[in-house]
PDB file of N, CA and C in Angstrom:
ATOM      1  N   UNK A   1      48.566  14.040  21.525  1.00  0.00           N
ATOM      2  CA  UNK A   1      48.430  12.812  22.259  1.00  0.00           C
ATOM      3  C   UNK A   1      48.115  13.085  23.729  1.00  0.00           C
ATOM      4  N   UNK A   2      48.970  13.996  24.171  1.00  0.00           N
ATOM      5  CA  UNK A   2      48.626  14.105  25.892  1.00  0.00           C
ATOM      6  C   UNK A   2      47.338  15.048  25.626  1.00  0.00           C
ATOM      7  N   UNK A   3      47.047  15.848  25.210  1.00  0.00           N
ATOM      8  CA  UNK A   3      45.440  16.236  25.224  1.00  0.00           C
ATOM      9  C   UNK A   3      44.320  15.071  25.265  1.00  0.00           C
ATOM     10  N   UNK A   4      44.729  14.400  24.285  1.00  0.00           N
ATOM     11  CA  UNK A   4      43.490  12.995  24.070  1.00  0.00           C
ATOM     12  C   UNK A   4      44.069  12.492  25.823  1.00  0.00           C
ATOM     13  N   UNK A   5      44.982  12.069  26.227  1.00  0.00           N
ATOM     14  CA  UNK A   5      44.653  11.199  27.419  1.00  0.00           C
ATOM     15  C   UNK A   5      44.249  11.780  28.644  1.00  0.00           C
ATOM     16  N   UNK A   6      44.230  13.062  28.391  1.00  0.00           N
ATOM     17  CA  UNK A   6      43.635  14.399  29.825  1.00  0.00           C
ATOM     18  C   UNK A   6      42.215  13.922  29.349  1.00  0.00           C
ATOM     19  N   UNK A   7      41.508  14.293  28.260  1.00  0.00           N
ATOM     20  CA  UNK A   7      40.383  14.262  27.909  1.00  0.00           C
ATOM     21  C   UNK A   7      39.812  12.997  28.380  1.00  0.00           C
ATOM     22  N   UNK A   8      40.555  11.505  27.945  1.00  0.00           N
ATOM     23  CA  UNK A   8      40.596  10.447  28.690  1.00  0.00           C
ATOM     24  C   UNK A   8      40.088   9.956  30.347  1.00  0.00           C
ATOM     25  N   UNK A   9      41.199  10.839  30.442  1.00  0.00           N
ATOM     26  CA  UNK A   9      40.867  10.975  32.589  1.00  0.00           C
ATOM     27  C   UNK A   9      39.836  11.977  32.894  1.00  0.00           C
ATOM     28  N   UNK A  10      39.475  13.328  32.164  1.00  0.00           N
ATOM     29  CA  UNK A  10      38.433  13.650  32.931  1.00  0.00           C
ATOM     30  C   UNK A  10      36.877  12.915  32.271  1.00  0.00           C
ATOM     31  N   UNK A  11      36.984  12.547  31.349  1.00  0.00           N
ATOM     32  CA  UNK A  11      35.512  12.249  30.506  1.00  0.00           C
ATOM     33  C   UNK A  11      35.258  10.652  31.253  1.00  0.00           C
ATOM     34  N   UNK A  12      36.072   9.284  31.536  1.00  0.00           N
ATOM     35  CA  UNK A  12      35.785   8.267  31.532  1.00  0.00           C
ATOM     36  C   UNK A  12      36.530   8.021  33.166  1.00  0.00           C
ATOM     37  N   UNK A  13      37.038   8.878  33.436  1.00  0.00           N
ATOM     38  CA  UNK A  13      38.053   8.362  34.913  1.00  0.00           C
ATOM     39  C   UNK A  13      36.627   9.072  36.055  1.00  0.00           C
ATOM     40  N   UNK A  14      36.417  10.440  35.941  1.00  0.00           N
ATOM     41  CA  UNK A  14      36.099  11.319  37.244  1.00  0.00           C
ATOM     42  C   UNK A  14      37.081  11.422  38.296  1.00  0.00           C
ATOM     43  N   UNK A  15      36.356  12.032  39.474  1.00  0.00           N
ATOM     44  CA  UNK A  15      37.387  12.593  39.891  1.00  0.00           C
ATOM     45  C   UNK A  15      37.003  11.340  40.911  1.00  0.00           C
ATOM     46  N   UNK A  16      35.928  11.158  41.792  1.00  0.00           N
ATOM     47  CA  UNK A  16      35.529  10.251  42.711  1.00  0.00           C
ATOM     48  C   UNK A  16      35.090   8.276  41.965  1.00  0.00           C
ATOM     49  N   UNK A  17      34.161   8.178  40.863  1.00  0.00           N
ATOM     50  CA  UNK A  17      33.520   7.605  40.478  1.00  0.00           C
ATOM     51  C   UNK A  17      32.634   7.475  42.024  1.00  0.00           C
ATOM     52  N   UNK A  18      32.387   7.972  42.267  1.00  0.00           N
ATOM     53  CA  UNK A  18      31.424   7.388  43.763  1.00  0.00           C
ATOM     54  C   UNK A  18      29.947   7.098  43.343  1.00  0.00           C
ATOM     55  N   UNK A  19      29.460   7.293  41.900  1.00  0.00           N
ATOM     56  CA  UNK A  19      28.338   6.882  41.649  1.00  0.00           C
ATOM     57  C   UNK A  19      28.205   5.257  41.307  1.00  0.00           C
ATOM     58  N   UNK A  20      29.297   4.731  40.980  1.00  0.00           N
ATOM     59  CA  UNK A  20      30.002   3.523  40.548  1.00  0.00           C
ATOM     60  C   UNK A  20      30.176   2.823  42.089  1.00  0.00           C
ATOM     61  N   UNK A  21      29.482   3.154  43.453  1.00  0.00           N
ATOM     62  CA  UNK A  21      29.635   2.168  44.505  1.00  0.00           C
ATOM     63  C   UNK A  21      28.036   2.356  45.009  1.00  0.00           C
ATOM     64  N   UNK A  22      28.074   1.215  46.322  1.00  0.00           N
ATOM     65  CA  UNK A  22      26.972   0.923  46.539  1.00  0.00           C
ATOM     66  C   UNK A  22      26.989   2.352  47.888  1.00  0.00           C
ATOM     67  N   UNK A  23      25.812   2.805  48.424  1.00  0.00           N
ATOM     68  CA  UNK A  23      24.988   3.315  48.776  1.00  0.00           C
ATOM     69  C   UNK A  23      26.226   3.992  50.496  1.00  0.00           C
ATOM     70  N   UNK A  24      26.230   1.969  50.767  1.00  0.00           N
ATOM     71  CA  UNK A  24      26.796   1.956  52.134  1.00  0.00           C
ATOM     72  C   UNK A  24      28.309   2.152  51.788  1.00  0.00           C
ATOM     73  N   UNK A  25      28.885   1.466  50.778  1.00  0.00           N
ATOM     74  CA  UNK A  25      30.554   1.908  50.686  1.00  0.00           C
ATOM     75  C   UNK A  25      30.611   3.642  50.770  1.00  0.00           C
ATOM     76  N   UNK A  26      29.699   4.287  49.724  1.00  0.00           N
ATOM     77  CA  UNK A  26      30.180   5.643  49.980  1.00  0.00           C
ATOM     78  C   UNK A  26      30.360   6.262  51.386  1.00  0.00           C
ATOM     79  N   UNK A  27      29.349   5.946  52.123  1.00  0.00           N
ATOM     80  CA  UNK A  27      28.614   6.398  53.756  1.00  0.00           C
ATOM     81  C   UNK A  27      29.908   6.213  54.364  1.00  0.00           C
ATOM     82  N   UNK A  28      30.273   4.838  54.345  1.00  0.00           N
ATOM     83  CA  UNK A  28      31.382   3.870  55.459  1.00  0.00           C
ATOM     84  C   UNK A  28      32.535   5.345  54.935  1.00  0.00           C
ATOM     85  N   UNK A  29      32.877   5.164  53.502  1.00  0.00           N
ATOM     86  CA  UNK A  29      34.342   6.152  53.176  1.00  0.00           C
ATOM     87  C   UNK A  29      33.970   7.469  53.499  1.00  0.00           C
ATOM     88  N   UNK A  30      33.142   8.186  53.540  1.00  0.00           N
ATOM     89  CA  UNK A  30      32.752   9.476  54.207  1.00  0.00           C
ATOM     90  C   UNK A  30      33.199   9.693  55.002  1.00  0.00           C
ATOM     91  N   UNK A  31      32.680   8.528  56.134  1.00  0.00           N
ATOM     92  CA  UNK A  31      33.057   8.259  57.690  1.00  0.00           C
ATOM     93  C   UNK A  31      34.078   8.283  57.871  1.00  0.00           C
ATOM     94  N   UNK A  32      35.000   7.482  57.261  1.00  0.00           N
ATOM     95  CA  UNK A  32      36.479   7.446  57.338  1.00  0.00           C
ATOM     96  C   UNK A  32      37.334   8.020  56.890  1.00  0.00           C
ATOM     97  N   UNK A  33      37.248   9.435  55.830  1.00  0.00           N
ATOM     98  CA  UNK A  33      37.422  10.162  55.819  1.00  0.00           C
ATOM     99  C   UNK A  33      37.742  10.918  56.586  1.00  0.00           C
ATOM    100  N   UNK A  34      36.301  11.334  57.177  1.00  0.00           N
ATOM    101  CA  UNK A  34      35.828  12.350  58.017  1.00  0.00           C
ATOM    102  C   UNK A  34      36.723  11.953  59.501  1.00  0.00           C
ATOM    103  N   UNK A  35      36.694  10.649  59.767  1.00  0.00           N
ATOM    104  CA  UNK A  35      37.719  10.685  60.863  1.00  0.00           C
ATOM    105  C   UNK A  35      39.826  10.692  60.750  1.00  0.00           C
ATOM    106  N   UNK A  36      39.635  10.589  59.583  1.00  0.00           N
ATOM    107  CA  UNK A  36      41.019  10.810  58.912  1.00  0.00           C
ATOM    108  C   UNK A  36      42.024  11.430  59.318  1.00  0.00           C
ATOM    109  N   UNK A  37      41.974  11.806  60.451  1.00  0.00           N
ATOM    110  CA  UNK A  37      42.920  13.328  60.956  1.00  0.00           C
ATOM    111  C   UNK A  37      43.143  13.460  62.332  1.00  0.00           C
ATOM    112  N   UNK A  38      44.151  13.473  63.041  1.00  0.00           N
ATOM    113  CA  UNK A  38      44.543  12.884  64.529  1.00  0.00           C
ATOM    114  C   UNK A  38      43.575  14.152  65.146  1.00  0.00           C
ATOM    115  N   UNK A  39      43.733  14.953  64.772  1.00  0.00           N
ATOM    116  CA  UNK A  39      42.779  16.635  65.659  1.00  0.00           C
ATOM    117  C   UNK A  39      41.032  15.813  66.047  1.00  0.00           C
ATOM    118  N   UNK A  40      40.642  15.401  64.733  1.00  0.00           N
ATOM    119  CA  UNK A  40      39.333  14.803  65.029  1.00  0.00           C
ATOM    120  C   UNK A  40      38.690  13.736  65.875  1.00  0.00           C
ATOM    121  N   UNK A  41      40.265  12.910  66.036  1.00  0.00           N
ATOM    122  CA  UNK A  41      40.389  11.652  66.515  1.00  0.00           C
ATOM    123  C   UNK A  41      39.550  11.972  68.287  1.00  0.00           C
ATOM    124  N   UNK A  42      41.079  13.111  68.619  1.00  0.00           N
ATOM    125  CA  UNK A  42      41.153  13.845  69.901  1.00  0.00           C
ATOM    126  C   UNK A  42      40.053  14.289  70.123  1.00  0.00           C
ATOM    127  N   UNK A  43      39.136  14.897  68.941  1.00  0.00           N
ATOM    128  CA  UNK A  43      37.675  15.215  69.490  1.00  0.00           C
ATOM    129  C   UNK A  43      36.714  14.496  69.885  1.00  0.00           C
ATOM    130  N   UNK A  44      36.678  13.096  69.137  1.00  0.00           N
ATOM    131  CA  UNK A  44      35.856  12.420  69.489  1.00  0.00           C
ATOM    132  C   UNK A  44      35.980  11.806  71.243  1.00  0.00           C
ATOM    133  N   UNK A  45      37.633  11.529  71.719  1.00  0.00           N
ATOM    134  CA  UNK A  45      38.131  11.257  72.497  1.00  0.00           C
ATOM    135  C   UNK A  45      37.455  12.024  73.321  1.00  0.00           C
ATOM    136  N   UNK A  46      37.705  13.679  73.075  1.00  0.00           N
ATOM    137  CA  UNK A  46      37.271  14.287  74.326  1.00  0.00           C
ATOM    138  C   UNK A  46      35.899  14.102  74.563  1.00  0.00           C
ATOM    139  N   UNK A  47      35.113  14.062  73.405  1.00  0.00           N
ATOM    140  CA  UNK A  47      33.444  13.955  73.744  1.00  0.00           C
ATOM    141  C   UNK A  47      33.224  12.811  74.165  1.00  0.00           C
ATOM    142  N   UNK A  48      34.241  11.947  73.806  1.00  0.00           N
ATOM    143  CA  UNK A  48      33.608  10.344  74.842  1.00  0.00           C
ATOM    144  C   UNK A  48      33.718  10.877  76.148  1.00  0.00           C
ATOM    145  N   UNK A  49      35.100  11.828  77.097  1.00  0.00           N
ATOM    146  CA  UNK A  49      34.496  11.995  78.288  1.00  0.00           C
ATOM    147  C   UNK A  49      33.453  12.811  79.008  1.00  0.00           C
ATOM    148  N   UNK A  50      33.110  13.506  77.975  1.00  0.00           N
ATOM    149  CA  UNK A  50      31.839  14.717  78.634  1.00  0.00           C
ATOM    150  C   UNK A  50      30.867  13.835  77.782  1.00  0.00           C
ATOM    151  N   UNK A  51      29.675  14.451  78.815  1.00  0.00           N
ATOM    152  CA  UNK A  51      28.377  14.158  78.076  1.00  0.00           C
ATOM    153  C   UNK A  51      28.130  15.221  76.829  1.00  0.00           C
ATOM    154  N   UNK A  52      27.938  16.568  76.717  1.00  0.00           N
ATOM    155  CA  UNK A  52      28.706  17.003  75.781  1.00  0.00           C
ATOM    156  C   UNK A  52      29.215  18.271  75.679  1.00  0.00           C
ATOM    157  N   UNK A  53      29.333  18.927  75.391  1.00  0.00           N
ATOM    158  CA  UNK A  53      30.682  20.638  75.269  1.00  0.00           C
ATOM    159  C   UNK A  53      30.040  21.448  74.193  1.00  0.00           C
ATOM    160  N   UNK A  54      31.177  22.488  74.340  1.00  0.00           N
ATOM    161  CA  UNK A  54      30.758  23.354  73.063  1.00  0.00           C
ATOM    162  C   UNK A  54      32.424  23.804  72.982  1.00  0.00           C
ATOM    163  N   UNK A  55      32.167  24.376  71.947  1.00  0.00           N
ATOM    164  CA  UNK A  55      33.563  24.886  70.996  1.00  0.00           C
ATOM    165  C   UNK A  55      34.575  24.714  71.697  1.00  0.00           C
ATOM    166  N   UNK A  56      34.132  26.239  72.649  1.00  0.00           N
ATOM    167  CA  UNK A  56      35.601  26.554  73.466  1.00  0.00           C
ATOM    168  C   UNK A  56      35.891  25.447  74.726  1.00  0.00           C
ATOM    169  N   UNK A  57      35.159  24.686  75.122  1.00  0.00           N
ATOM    170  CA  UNK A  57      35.659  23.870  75.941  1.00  0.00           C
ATOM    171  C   UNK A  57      36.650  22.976  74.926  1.00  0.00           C
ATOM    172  N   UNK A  58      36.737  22.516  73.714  1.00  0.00           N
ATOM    173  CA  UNK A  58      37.592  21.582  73.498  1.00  0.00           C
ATOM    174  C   UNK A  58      39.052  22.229  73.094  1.00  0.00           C
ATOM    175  N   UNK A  59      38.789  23.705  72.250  1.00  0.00           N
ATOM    176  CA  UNK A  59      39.821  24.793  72.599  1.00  0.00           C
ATOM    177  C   UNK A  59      40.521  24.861  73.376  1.00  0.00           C
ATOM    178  N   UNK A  60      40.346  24.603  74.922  1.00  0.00           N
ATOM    179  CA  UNK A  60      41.058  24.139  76.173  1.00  0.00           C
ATOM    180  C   UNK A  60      41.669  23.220  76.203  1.00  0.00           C
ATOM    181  N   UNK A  61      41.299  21.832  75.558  1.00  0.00           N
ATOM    182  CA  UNK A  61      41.648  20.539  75.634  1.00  0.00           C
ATOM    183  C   UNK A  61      43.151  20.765  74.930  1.00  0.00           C
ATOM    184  N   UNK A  62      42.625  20.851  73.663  1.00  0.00           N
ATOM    185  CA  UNK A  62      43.874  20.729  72.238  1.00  0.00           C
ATOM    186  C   UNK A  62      44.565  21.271  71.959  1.00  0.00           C
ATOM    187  N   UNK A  63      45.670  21.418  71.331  1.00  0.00           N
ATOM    188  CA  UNK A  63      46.650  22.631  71.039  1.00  0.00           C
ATOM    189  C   UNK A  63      46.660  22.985  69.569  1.00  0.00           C
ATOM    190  N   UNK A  64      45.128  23.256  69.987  1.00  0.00           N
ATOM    191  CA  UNK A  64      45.031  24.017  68.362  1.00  0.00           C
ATOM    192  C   UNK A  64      44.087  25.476  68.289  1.00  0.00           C
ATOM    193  N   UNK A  65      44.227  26.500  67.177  1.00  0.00           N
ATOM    194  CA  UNK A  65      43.317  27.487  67.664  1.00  0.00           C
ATOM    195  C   UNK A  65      41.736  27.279  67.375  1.00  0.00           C
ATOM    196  N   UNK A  66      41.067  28.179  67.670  1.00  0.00           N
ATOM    197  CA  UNK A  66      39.968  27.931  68.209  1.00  0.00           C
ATOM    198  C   UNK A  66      39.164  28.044  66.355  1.00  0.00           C
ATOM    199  N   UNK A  67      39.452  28.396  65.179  1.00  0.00           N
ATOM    200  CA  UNK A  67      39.113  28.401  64.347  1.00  0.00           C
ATOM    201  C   UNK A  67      39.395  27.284  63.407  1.00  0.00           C
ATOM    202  N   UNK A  68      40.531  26.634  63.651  1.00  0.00           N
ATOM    203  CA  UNK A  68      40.837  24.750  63.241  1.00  0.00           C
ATOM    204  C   UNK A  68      40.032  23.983  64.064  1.00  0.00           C
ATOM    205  N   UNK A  69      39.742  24.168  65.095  1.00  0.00           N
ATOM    206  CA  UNK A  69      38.566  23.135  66.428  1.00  0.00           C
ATOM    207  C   UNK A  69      37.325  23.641  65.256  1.00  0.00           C
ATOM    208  N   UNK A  70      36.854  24.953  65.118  1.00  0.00           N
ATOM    209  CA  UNK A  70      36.110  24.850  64.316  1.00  0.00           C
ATOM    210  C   UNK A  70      35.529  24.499  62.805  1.00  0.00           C
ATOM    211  N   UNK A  71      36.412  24.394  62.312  1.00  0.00           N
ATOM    212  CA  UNK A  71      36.769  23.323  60.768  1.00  0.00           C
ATOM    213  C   UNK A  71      36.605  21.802  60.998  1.00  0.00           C
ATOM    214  N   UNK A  72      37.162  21.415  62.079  1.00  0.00           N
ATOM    215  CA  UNK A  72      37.157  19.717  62.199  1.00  0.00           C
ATOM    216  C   UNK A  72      35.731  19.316  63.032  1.00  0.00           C
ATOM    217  N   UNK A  73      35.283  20.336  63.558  1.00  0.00           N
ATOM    218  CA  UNK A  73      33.977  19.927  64.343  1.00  0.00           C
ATOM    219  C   UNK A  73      32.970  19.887  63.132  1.00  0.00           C
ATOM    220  N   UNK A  74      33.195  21.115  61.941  1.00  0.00           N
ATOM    221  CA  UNK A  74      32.321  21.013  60.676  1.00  0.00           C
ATOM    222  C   UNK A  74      32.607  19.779  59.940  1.00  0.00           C
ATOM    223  N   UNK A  75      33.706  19.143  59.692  1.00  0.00           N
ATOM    224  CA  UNK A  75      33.559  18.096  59.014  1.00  0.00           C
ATOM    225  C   UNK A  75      33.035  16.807  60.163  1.00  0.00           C
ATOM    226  N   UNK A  76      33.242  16.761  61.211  1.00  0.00           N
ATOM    227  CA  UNK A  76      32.826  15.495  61.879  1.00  0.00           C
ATOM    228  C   UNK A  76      31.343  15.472  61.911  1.00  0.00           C
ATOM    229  N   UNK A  77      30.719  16.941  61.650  1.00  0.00           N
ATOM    230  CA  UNK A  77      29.177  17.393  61.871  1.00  0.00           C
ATOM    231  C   UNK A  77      28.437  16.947  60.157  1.00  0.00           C
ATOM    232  N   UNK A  78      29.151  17.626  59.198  1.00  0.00           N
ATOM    233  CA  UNK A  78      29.051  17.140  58.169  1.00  0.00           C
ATOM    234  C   UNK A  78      29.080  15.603  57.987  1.00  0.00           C
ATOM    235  N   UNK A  79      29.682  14.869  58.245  1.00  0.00           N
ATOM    236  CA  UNK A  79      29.757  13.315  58.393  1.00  0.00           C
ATOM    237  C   UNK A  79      28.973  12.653  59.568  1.00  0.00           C
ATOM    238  N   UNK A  80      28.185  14.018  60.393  1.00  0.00           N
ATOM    239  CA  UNK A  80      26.967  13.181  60.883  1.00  0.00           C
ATOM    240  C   UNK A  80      27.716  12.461  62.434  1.00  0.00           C
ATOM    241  N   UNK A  81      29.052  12.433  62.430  1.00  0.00           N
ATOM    242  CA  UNK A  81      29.282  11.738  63.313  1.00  0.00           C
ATOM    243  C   UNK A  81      29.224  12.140  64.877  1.00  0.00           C
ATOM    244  N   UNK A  82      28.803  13.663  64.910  1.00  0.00           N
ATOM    245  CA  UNK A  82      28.812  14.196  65.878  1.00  0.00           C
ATOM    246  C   UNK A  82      27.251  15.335  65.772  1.00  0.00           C
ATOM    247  N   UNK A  83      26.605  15.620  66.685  1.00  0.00           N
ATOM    248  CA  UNK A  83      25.408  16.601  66.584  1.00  0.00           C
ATOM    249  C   UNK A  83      25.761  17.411  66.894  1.00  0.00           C
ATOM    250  N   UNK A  84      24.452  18.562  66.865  1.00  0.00           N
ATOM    251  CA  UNK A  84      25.243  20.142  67.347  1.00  0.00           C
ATOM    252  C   UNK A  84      23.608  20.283  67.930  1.00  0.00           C
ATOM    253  N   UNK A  85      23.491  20.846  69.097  1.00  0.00           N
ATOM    254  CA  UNK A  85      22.080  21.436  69.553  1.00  0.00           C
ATOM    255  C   UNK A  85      22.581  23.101  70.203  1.00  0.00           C
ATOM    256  N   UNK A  86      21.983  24.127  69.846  1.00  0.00           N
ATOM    257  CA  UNK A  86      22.030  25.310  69.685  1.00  0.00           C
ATOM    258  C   UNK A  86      21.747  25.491  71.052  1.00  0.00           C
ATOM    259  N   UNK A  87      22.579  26.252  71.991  1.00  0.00           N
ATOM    260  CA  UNK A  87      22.617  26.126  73.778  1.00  0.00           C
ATOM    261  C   UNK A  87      22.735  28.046  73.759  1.00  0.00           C
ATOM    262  N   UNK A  88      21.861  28.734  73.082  1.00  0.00           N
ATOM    263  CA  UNK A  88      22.281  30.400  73.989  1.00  0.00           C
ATOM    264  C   UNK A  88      22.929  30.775  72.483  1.00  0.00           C
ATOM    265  N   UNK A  89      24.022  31.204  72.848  1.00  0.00           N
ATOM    266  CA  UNK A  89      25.206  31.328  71.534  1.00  0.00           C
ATOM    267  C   UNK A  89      26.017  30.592  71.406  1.00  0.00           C
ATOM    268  N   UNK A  90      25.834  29.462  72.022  1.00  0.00           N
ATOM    269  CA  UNK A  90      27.159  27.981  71.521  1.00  0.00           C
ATOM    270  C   UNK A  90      26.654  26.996  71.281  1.00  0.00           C
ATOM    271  N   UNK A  91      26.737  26.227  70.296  1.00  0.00           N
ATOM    272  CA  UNK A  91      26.324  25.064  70.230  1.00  0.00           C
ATOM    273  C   UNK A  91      26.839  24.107  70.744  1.00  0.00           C
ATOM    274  N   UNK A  92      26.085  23.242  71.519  1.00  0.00           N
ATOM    275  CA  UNK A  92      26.854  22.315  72.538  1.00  0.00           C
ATOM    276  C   UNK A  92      27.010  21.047  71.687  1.00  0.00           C
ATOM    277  N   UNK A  93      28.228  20.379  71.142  1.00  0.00           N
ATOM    278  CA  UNK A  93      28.634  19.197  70.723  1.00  0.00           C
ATOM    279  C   UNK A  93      28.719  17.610  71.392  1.00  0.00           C
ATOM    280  N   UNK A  94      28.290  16.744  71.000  1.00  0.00           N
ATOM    281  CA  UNK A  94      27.915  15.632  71.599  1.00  0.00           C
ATOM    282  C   UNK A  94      28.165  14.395  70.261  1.00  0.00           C
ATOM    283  N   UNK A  95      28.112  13.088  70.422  1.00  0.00           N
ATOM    284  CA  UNK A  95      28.820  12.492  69.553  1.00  0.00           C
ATOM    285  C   UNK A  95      27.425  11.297  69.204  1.00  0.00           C
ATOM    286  N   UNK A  96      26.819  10.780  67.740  1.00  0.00           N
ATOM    287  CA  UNK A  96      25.856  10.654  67.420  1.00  0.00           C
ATOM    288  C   UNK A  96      25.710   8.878  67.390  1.00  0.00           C
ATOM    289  N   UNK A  97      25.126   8.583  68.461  1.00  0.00           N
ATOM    290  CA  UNK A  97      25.291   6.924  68.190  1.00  0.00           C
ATOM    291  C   UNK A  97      24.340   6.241  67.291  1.00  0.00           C
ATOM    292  N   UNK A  98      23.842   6.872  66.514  1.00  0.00           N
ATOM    293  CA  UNK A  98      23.452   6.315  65.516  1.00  0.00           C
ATOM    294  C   UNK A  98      24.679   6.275  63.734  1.00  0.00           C
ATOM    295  N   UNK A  99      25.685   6.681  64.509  1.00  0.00           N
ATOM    296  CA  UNK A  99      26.373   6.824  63.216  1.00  0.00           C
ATOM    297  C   UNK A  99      27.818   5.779  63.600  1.00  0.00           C
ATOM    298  N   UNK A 100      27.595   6.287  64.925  1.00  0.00           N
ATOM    299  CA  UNK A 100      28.647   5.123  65.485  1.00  0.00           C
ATOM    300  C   UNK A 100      28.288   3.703  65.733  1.00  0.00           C
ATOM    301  N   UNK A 101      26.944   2.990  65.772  1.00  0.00           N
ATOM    302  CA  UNK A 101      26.763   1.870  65.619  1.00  0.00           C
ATOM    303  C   UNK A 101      26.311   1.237  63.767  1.00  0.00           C
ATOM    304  N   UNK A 102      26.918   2.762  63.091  1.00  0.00           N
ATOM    305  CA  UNK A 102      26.866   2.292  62.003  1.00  0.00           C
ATOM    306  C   UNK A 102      28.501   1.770  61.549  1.00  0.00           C
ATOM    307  N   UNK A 103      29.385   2.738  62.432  1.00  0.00           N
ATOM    308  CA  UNK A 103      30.353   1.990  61.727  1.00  0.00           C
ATOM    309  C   UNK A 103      30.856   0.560  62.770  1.00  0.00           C
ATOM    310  N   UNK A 104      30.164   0.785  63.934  1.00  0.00           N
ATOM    311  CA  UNK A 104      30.261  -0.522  64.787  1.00  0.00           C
ATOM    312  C   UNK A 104      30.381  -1.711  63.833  1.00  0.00           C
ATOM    313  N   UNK A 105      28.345  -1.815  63.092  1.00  0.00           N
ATOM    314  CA  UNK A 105      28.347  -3.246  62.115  1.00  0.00           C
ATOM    315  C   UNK A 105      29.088  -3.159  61.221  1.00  0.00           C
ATOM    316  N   UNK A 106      29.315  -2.018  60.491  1.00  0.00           N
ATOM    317  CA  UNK A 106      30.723  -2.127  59.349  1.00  0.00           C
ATOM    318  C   UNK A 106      31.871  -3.246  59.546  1.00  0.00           C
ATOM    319  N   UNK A 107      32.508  -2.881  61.102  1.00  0.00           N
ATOM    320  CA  UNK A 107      33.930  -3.105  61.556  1.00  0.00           C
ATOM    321  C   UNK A 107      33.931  -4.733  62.262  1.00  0.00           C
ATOM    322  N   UNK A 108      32.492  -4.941  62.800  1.00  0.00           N
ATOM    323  CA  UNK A 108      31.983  -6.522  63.463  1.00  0.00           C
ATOM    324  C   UNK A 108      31.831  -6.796  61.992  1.00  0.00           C
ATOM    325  N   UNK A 109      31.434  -7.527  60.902  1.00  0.00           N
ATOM    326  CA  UNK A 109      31.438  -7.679  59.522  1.00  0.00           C
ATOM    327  C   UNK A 109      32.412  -7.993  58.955  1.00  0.00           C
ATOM    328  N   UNK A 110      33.465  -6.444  59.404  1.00  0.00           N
ATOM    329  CA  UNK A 110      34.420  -6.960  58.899  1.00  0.00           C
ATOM    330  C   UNK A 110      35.466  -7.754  59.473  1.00  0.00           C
ATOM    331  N   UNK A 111      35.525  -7.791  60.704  1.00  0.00           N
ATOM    332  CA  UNK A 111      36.066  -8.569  61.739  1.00  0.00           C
ATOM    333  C   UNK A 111      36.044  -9.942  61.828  1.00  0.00           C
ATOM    334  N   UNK A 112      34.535 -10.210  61.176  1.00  0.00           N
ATOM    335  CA  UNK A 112      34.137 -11.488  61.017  1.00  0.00           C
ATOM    336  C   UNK A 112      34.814 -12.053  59.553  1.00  0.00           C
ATOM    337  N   UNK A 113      34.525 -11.679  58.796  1.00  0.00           N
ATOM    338  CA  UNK A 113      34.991 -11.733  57.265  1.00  0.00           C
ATOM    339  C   UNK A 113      36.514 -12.199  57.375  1.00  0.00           C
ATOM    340  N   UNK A 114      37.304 -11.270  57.705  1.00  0.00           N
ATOM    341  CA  UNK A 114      38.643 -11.641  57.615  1.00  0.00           C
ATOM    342  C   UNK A 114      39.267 -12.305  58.419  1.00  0.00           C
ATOM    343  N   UNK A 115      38.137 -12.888  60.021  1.00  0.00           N
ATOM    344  CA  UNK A 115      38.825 -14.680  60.248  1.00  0.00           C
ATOM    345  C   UNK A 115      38.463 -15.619  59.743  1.00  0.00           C
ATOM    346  N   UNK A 116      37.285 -15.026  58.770  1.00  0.00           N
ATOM    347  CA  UNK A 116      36.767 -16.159  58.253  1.00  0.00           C
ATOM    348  C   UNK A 116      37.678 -16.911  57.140  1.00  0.00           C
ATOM    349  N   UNK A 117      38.489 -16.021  56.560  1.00  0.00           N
ATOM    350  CA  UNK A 117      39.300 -16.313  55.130  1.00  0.00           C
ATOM    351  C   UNK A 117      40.443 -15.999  54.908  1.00  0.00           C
ATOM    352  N   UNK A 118      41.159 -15.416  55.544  1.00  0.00           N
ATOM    353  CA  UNK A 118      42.457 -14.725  56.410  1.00  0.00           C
ATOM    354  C   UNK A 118      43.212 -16.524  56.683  1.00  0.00           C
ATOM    355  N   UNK A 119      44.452 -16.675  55.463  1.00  0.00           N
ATOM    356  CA  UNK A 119      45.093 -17.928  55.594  1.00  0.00           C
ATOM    357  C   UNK A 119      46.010 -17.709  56.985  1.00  0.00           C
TER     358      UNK A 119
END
């Protein structure tokens, strides 16, 4: 019996179903994902005040080592939400407003939506 209902969950469940949403839900949950994590939060924070940095400047900022700054800069880069332009041997990090006025209309949308119907 518990074999048939494993077989169950991996054959008809998956692990994501993310083929089962539309285009923009996956994008939006990527995003939010990808910002999921107070370290990343702080990054974006810091790149709102520079125009933009590279590694070890945010290494300075955070109290984290310099190989976790580099894991969370890959997923915020991976999720697009941040660029990387190749400066010498560092890539200088900067934050991508084309991804941020994507989740802008997401959040105006939804802002709107839930005074609209919100008892």
């Amino acid at each position: 019996m518990y074999r048939n209902i494993a077989i169950y969950k991996y054959k008809y469940m998956g692990i994501t179903k993310s083929e089962a949403f539309s285009t923009k839900q996956n994008e939006i949950a990527t995003l939010l994902k990808a910002l999921a994590h107070p370290a990343r939060i702080a990054i974006i924070d810091y790149l709102l005040t520079v125009d933009s940095c590279i590694c070890g400047d945010i290494v300075n900022e955070l109290p984290l080592a310099q190989p976790t700054i580099s894991q969370h800069l890959k997923e915020l880069k991976n999720a697009n939400i941040i660029q990387g332009s190749i400066e010498g041997t560092a890539i200088c990090y900067c934050i991508n407003p084309e991804t941020i006025s994507k989740m802008q209309t997401y959040f105006e949308m939804l802002n709107q939506k839930v005074h609209k119907k919100c008892c």
